[in-house]
PDB file of N, CA and C in Angstrom:
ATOM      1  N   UNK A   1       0.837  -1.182   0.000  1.00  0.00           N
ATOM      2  CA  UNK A   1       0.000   0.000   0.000  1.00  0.00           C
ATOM      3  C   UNK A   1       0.875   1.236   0.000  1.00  0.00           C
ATOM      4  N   UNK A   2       0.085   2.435  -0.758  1.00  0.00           N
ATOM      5  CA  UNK A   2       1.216   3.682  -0.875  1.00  0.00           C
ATOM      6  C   UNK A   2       0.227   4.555  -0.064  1.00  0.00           C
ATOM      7  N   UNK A   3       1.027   5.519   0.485  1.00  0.00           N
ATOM      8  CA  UNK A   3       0.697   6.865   1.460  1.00  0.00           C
ATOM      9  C   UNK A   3      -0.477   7.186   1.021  1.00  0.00           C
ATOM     10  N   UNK A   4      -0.123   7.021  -0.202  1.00  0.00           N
ATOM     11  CA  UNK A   4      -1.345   8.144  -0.993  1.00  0.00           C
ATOM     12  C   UNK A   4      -2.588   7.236  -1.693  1.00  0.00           C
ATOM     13  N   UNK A   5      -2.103   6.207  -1.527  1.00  0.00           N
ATOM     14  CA  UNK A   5      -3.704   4.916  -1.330  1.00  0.00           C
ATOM     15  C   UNK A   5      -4.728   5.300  -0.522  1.00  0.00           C
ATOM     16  N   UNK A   6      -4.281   5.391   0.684  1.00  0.00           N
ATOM     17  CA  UNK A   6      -4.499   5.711   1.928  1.00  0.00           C
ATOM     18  C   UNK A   6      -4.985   6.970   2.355  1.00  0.00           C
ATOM     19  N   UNK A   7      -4.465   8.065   1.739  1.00  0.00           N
ATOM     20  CA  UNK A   7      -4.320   9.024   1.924  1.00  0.00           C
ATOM     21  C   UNK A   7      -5.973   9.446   1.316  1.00  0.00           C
ATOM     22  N   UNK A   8      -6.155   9.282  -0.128  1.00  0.00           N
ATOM     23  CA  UNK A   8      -7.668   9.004  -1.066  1.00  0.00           C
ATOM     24  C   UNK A   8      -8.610   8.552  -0.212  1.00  0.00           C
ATOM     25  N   UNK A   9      -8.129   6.917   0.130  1.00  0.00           N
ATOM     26  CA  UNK A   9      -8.962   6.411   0.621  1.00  0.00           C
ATOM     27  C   UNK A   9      -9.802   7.131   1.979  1.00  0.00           C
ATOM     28  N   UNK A  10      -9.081   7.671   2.631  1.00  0.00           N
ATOM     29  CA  UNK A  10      -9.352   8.406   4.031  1.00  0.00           C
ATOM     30  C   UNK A  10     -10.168   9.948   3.594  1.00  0.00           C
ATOM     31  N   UNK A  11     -10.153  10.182   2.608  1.00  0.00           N
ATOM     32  CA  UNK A  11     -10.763  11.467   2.413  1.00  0.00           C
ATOM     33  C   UNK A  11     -11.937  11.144   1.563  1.00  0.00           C
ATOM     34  N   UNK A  12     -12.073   9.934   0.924  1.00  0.00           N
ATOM     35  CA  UNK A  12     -13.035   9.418   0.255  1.00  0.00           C
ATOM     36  C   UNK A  12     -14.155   8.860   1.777  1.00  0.00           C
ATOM     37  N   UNK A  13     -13.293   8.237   2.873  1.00  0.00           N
ATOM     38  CA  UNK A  13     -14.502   8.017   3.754  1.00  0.00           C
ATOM     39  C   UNK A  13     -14.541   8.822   4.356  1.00  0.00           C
ATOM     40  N   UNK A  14     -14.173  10.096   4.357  1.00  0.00           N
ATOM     41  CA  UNK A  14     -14.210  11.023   5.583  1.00  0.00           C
ATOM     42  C   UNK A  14     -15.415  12.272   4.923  1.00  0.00           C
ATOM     43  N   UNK A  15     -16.056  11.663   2.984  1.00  0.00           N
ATOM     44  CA  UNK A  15     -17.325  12.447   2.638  1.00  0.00           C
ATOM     45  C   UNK A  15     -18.756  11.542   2.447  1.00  0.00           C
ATOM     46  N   UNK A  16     -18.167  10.260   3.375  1.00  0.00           N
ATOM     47  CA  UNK A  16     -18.882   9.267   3.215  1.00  0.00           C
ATOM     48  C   UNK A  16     -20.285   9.687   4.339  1.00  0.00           C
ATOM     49  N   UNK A  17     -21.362   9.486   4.089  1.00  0.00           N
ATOM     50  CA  UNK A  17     -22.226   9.323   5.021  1.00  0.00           C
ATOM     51  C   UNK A  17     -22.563   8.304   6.203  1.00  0.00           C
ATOM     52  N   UNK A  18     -22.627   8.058   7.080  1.00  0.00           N
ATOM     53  CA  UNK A  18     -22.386   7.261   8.395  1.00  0.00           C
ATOM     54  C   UNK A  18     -23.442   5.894   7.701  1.00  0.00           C
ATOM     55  N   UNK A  19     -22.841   5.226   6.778  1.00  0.00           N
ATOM     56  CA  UNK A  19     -24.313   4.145   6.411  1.00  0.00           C
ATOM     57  C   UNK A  19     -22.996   2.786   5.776  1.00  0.00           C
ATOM     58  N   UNK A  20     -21.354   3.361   5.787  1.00  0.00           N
ATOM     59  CA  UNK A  20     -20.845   2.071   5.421  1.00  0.00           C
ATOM     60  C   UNK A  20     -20.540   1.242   6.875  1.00  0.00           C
ATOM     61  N   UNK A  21     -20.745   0.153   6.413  1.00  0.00           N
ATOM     62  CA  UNK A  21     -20.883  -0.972   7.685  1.00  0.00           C
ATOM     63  C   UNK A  21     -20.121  -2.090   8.118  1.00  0.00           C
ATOM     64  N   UNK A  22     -18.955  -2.277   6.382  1.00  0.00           N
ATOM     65  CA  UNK A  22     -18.310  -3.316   6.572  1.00  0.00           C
ATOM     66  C   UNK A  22     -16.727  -2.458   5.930  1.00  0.00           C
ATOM     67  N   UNK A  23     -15.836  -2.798   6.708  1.00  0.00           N
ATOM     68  CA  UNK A  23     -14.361  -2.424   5.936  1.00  0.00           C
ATOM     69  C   UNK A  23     -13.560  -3.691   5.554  1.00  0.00           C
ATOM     70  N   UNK A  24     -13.880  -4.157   4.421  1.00  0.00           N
ATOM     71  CA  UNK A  24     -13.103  -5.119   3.406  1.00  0.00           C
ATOM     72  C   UNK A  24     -12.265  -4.670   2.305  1.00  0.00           C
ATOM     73  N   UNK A  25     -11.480  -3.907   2.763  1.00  0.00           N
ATOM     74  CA  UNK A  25     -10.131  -3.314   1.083  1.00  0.00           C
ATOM     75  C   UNK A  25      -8.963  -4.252   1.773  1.00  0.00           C
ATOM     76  N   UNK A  26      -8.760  -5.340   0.358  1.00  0.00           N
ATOM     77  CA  UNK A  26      -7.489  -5.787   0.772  1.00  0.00           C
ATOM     78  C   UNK A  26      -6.292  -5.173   0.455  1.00  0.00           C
ATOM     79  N   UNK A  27      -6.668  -4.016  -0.472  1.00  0.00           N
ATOM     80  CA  UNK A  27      -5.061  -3.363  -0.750  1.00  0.00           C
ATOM     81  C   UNK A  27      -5.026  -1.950  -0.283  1.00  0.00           C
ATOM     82  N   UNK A  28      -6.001  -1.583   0.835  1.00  0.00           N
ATOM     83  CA  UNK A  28      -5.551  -0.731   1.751  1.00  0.00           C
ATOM     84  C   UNK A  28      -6.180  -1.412   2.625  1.00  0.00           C
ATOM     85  N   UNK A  29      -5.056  -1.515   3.679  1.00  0.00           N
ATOM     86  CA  UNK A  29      -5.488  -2.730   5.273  1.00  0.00           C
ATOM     87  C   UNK A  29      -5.932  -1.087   5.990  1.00  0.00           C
ATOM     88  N   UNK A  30      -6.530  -1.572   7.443  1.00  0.00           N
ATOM     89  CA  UNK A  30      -6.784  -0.714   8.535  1.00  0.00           C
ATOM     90  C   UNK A  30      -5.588  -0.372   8.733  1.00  0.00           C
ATOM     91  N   UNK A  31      -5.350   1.033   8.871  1.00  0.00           N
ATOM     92  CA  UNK A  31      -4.770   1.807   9.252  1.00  0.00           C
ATOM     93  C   UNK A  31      -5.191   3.159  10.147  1.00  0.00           C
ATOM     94  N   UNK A  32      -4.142   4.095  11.321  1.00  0.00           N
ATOM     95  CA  UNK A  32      -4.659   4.689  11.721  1.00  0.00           C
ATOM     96  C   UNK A  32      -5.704   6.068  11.209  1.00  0.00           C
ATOM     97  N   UNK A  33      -5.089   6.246   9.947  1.00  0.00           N
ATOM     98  CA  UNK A  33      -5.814   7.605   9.050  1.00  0.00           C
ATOM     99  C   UNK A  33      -7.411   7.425   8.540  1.00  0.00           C
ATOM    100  N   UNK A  34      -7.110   5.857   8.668  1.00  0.00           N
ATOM    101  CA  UNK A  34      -8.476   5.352   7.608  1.00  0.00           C
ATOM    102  C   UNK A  34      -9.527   5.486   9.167  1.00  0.00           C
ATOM    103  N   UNK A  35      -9.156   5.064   9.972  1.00  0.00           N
ATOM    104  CA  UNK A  35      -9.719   4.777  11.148  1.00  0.00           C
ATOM    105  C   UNK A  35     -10.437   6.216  11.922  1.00  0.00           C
ATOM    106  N   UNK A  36      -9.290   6.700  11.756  1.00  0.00           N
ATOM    107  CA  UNK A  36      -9.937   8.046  12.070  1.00  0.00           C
ATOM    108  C   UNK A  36     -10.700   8.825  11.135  1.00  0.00           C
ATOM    109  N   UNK A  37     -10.638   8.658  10.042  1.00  0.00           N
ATOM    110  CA  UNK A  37     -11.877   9.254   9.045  1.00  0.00           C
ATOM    111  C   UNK A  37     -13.105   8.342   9.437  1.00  0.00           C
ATOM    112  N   UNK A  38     -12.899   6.995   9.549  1.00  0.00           N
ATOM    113  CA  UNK A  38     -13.825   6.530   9.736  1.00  0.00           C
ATOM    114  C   UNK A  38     -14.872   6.974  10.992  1.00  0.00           C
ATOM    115  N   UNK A  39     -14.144   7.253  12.276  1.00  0.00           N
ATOM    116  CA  UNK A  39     -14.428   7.483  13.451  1.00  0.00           C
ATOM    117  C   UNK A  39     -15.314   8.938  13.963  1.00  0.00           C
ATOM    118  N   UNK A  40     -14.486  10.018  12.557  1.00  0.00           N
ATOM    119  CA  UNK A  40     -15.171  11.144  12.819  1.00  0.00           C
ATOM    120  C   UNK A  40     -16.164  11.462  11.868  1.00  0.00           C
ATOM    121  N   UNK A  41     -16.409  10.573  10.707  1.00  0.00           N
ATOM    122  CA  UNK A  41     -17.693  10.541   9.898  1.00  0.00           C
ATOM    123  C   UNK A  41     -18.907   9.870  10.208  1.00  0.00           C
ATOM    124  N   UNK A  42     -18.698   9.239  11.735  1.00  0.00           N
ATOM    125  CA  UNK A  42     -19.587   8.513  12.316  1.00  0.00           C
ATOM    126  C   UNK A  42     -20.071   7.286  12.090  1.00  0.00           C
ATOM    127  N   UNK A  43     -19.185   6.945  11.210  1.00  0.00           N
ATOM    128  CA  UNK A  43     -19.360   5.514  11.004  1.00  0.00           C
ATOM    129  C   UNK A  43     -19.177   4.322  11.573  1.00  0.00           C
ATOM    130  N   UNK A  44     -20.671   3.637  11.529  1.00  0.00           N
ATOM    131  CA  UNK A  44     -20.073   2.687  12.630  1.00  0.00           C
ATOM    132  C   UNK A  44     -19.959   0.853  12.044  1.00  0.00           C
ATOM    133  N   UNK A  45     -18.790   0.482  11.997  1.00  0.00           N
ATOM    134  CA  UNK A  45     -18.549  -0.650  11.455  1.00  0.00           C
ATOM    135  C   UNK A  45     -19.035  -2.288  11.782  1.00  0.00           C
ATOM    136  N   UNK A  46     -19.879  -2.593  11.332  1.00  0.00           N
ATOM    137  CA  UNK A  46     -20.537  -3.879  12.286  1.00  0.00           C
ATOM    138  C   UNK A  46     -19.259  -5.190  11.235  1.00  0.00           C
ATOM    139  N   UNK A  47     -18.422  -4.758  10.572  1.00  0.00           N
ATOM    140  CA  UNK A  47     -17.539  -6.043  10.656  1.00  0.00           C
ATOM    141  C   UNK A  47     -16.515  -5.450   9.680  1.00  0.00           C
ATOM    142  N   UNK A  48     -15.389  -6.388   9.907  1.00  0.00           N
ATOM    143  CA  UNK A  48     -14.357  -5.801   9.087  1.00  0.00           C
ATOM    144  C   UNK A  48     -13.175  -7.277   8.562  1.00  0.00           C
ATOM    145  N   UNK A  49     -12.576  -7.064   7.954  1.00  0.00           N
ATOM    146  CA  UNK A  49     -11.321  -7.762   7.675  1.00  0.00           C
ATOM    147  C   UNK A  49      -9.851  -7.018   7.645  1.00  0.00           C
ATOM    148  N   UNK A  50      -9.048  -7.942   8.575  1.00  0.00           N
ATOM    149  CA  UNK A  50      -7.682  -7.476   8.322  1.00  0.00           C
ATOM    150  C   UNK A  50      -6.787  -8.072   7.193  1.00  0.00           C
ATOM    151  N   UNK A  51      -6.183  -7.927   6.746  1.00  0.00           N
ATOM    152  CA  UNK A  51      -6.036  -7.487   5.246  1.00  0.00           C
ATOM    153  C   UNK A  51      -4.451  -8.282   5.426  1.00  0.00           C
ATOM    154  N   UNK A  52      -4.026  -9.405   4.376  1.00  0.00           N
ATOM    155  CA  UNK A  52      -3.150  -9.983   5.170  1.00  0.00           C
ATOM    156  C   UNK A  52      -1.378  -9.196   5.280  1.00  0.00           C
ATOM    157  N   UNK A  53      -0.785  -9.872   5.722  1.00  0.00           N
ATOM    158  CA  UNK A  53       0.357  -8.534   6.316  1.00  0.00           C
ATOM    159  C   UNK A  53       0.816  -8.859   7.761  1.00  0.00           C
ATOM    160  N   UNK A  54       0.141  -7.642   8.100  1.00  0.00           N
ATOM    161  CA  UNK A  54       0.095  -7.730  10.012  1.00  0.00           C
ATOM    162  C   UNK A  54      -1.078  -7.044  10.098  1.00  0.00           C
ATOM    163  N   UNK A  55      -2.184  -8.248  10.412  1.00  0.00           N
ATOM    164  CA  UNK A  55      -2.632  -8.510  11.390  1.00  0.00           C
ATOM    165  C   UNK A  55      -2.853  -7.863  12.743  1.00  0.00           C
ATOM    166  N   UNK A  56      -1.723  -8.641  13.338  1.00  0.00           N
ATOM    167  CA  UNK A  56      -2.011  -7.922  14.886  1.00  0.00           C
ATOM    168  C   UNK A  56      -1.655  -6.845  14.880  1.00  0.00           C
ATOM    169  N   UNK A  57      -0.792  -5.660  13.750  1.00  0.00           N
ATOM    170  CA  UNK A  57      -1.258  -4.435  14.180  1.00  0.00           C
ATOM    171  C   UNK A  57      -2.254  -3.814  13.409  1.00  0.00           C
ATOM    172  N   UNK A  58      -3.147  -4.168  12.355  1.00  0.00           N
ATOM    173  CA  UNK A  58      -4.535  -3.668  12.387  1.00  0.00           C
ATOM    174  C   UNK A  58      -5.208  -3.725  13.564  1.00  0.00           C
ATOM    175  N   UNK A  59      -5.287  -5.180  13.731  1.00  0.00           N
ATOM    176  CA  UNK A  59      -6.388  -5.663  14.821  1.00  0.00           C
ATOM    177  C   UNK A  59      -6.168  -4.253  16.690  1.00  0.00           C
ATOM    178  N   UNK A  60      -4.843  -4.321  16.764  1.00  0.00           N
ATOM    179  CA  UNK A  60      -4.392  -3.060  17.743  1.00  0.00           C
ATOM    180  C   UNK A  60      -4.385  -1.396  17.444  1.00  0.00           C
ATOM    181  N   UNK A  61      -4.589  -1.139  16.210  1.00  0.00           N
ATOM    182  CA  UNK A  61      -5.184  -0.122  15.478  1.00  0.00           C
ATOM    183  C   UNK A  61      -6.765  -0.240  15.786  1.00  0.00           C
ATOM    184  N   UNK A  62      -7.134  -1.044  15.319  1.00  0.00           N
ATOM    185  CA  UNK A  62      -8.990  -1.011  15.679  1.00  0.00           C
ATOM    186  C   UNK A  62      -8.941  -1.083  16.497  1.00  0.00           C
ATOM    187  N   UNK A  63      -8.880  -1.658  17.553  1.00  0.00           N
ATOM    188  CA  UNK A  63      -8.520  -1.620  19.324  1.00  0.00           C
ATOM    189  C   UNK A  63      -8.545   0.057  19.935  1.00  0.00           C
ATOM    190  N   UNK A  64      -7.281   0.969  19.028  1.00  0.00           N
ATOM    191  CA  UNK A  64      -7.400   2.134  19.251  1.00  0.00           C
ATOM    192  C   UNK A  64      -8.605   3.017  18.662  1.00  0.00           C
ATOM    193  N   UNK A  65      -9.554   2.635  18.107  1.00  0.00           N
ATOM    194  CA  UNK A  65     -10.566   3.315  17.900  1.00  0.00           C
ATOM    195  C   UNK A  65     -11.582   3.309  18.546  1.00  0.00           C
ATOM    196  N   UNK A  66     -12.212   3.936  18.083  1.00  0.00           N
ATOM    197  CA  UNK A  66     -14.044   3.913  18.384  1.00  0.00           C
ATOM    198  C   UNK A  66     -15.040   3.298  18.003  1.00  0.00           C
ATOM    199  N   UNK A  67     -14.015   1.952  16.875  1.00  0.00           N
ATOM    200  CA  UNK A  67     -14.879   1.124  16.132  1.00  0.00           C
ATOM    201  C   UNK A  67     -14.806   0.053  17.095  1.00  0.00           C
ATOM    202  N   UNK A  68     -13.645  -0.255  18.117  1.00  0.00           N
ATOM    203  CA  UNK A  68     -13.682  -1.496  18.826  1.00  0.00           C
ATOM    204  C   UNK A  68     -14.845  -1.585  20.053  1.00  0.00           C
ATOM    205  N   UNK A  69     -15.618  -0.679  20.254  1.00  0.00           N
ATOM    206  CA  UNK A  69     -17.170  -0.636  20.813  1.00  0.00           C
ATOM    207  C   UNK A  69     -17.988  -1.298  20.160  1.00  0.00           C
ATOM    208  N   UNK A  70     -17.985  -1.110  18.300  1.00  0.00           N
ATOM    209  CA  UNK A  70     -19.117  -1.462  17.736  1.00  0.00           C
ATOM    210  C   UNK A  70     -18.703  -2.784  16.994  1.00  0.00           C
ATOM    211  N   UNK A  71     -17.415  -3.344  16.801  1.00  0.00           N
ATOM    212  CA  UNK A  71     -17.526  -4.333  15.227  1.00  0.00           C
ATOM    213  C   UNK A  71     -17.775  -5.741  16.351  1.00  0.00           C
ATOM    214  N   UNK A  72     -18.810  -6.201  15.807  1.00  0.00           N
ATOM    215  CA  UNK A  72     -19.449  -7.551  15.644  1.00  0.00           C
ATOM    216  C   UNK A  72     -18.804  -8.714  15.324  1.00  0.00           C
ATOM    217  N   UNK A  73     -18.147  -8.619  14.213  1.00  0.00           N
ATOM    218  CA  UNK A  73     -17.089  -9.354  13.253  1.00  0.00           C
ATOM    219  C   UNK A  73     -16.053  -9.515  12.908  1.00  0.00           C
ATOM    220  N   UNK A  74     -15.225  -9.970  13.307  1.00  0.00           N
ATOM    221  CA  UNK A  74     -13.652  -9.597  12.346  1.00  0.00           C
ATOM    222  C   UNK A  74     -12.970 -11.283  11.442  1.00  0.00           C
ATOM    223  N   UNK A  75     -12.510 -10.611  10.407  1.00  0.00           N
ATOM    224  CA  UNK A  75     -11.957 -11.533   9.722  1.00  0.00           C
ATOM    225  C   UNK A  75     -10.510 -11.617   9.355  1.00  0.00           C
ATOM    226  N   UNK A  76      -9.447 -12.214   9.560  1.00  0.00           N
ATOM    227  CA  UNK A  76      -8.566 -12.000   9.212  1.00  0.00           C
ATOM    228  C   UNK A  76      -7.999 -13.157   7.911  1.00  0.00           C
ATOM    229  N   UNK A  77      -7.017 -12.785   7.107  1.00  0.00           N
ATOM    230  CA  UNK A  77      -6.806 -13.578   5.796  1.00  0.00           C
ATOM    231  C   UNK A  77      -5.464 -14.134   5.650  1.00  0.00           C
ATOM    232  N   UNK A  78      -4.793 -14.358   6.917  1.00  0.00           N
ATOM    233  CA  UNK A  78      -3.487 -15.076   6.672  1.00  0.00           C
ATOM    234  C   UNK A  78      -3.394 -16.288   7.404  1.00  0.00           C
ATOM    235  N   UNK A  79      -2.730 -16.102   7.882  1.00  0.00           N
ATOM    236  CA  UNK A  79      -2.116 -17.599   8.640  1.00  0.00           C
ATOM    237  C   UNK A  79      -3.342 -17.745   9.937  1.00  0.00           C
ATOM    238  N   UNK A  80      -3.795 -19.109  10.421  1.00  0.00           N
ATOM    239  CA  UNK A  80      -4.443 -19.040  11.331  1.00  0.00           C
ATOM    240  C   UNK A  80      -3.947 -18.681  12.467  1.00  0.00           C
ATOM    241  N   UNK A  81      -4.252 -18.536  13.987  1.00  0.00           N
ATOM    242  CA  UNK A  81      -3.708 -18.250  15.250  1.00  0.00           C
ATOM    243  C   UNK A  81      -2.655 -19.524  15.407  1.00  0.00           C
ATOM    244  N   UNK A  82      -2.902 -20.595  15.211  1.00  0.00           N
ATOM    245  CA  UNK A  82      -2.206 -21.592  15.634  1.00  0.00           C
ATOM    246  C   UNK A  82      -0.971 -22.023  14.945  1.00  0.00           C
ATOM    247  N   UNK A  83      -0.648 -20.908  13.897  1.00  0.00           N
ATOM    248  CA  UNK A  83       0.684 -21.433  13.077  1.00  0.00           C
ATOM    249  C   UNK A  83       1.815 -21.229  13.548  1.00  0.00           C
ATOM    250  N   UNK A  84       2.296 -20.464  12.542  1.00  0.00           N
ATOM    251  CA  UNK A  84       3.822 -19.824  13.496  1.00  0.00           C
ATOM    252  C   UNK A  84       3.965 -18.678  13.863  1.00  0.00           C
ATOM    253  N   UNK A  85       3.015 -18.170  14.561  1.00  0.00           N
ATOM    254  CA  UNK A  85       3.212 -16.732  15.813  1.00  0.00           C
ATOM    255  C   UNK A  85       3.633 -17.751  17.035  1.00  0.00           C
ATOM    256  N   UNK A  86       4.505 -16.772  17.210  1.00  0.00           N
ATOM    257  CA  UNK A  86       5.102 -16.955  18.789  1.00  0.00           C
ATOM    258  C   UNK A  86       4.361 -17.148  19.996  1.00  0.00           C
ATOM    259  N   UNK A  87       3.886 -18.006  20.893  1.00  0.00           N
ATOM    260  CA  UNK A  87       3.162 -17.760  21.961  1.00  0.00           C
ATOM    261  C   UNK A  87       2.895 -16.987  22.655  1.00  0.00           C
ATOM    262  N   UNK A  88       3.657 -15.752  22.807  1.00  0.00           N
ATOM    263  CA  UNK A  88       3.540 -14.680  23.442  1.00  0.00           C
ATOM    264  C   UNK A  88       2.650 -13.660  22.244  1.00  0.00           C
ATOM    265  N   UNK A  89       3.308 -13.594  20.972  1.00  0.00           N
ATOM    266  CA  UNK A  89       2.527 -12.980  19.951  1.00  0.00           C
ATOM    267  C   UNK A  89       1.239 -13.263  19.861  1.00  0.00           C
ATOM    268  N   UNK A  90       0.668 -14.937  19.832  1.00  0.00           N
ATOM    269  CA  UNK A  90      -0.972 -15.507  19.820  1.00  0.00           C
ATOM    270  C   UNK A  90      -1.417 -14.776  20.787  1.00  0.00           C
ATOM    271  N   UNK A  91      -0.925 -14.805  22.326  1.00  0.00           N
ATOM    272  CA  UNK A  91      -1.593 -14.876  23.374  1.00  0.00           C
ATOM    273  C   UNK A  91      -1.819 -12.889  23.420  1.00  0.00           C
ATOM    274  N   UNK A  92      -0.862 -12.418  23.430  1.00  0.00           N
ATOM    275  CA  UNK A  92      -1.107 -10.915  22.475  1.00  0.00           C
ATOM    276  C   UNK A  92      -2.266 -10.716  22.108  1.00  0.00           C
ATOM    277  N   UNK A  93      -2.398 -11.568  20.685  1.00  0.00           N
ATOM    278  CA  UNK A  93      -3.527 -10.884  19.619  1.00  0.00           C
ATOM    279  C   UNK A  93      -4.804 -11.250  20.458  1.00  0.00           C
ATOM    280  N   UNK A  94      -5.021 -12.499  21.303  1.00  0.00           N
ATOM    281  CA  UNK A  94      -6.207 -12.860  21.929  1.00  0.00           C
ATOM    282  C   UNK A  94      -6.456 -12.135  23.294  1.00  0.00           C
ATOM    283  N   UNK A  95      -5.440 -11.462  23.698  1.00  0.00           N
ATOM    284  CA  UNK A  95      -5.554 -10.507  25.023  1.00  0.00           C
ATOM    285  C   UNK A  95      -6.655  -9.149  24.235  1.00  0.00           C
ATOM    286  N   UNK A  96      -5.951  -9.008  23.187  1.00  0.00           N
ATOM    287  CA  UNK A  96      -6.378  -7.563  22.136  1.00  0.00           C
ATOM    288  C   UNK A  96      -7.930  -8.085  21.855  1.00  0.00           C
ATOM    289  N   UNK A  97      -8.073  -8.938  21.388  1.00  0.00           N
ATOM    290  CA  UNK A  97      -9.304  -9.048  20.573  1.00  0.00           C
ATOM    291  C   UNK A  97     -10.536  -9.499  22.040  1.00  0.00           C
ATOM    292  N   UNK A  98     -10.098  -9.397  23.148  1.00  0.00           N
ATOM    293  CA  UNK A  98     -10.851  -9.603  24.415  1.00  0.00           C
ATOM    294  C   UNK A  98     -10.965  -8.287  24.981  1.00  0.00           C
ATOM    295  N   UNK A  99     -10.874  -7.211  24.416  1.00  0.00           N
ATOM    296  CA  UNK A  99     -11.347  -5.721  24.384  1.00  0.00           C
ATOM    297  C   UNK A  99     -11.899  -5.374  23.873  1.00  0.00           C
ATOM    298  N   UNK A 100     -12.633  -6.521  22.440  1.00  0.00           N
ATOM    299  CA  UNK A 100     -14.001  -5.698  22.005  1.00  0.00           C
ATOM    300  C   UNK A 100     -14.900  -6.445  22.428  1.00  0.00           C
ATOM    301  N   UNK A 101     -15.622  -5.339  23.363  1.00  0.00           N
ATOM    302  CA  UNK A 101     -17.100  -5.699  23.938  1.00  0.00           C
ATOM    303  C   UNK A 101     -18.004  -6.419  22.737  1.00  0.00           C
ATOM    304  N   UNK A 102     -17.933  -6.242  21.872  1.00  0.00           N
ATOM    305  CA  UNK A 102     -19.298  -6.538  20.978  1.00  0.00           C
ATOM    306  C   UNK A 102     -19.021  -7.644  19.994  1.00  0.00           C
ATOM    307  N   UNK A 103     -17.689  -8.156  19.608  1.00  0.00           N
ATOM    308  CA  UNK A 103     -17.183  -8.663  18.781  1.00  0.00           C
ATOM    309  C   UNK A 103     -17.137 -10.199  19.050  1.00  0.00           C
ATOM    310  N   UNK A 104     -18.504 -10.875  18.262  1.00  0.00           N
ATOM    311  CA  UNK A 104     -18.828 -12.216  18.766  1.00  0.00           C
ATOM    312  C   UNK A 104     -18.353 -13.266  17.735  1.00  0.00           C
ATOM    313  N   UNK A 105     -17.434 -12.826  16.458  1.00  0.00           N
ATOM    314  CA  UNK A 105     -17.563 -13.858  15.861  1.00  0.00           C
ATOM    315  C   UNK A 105     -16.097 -13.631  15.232  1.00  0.00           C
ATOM    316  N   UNK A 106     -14.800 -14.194  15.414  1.00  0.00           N
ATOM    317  CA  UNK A 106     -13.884 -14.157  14.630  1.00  0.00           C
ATOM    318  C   UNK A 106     -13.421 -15.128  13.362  1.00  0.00           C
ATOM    319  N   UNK A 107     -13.145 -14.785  12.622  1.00  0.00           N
ATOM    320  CA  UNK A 107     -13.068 -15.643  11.660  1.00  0.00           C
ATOM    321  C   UNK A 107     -11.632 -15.519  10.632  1.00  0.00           C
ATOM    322  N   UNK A 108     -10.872 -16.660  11.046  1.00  0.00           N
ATOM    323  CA  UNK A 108      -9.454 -16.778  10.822  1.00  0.00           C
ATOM    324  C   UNK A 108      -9.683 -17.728   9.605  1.00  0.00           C
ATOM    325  N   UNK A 109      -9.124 -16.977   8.624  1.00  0.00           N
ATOM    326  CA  UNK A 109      -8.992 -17.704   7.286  1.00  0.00           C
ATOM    327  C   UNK A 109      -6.912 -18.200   7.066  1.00  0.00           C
ATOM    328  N   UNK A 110      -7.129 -19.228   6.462  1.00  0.00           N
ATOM    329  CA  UNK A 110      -6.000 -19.230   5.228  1.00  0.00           C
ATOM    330  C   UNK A 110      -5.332 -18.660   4.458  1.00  0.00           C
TER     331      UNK A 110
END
């Protein structure tokens, strides 16, 4: 992803009306800019995917928002929890993802 992917993308949701619900771009992952356009256009995200890469720092990016109150869903698209992250790294991402109140359904892809 380039600055200026990102950069579009964040000003494209930041004239968005509070009615998008899902964040699925695999070639711009969550990031903090996107997050915060997202956050102050009032949008509230009932599910999302992390975009493969890293993972656990999207997933700790959404954590830092105002979306980790509302998303329902998360999906991530790389390696499952049980591969080769470090035990301290797994136990990490599952400490993180036990801070969203609302978030009942994870779904770890391949």
């Amino acid at each position: 992803m380039r600055d200026s992917e990102a950069a579009h993308l964040a000003t494209f949701i930041s004239s968005c009306p509070p009615l998008l619900k899902c964040y699925d771009v695999d070639f711009v992952p969550v990031a903090p800019d996107i997050l915060t356009a997202i956050d102050k256009s009032g949008i509230k995200l009932e599910a999302t995917t992390a975009a493969p890469g890293n993972s656990q720092k999207q997933i700790k990016d959404l954590f830092a928002s105002n979306q980790k109150y509302i998303i329902e869903a998360m999906k991530t698209l790389n390696r499952p929890l049980s591969s080769s992250l470090m035990a301290t790294e797994r136990q990490d991402i599952v400490n993180t993802l036990q801070g969203f109140p609302q978030t009942q359904v994870f779904d770890n892809q391949i």
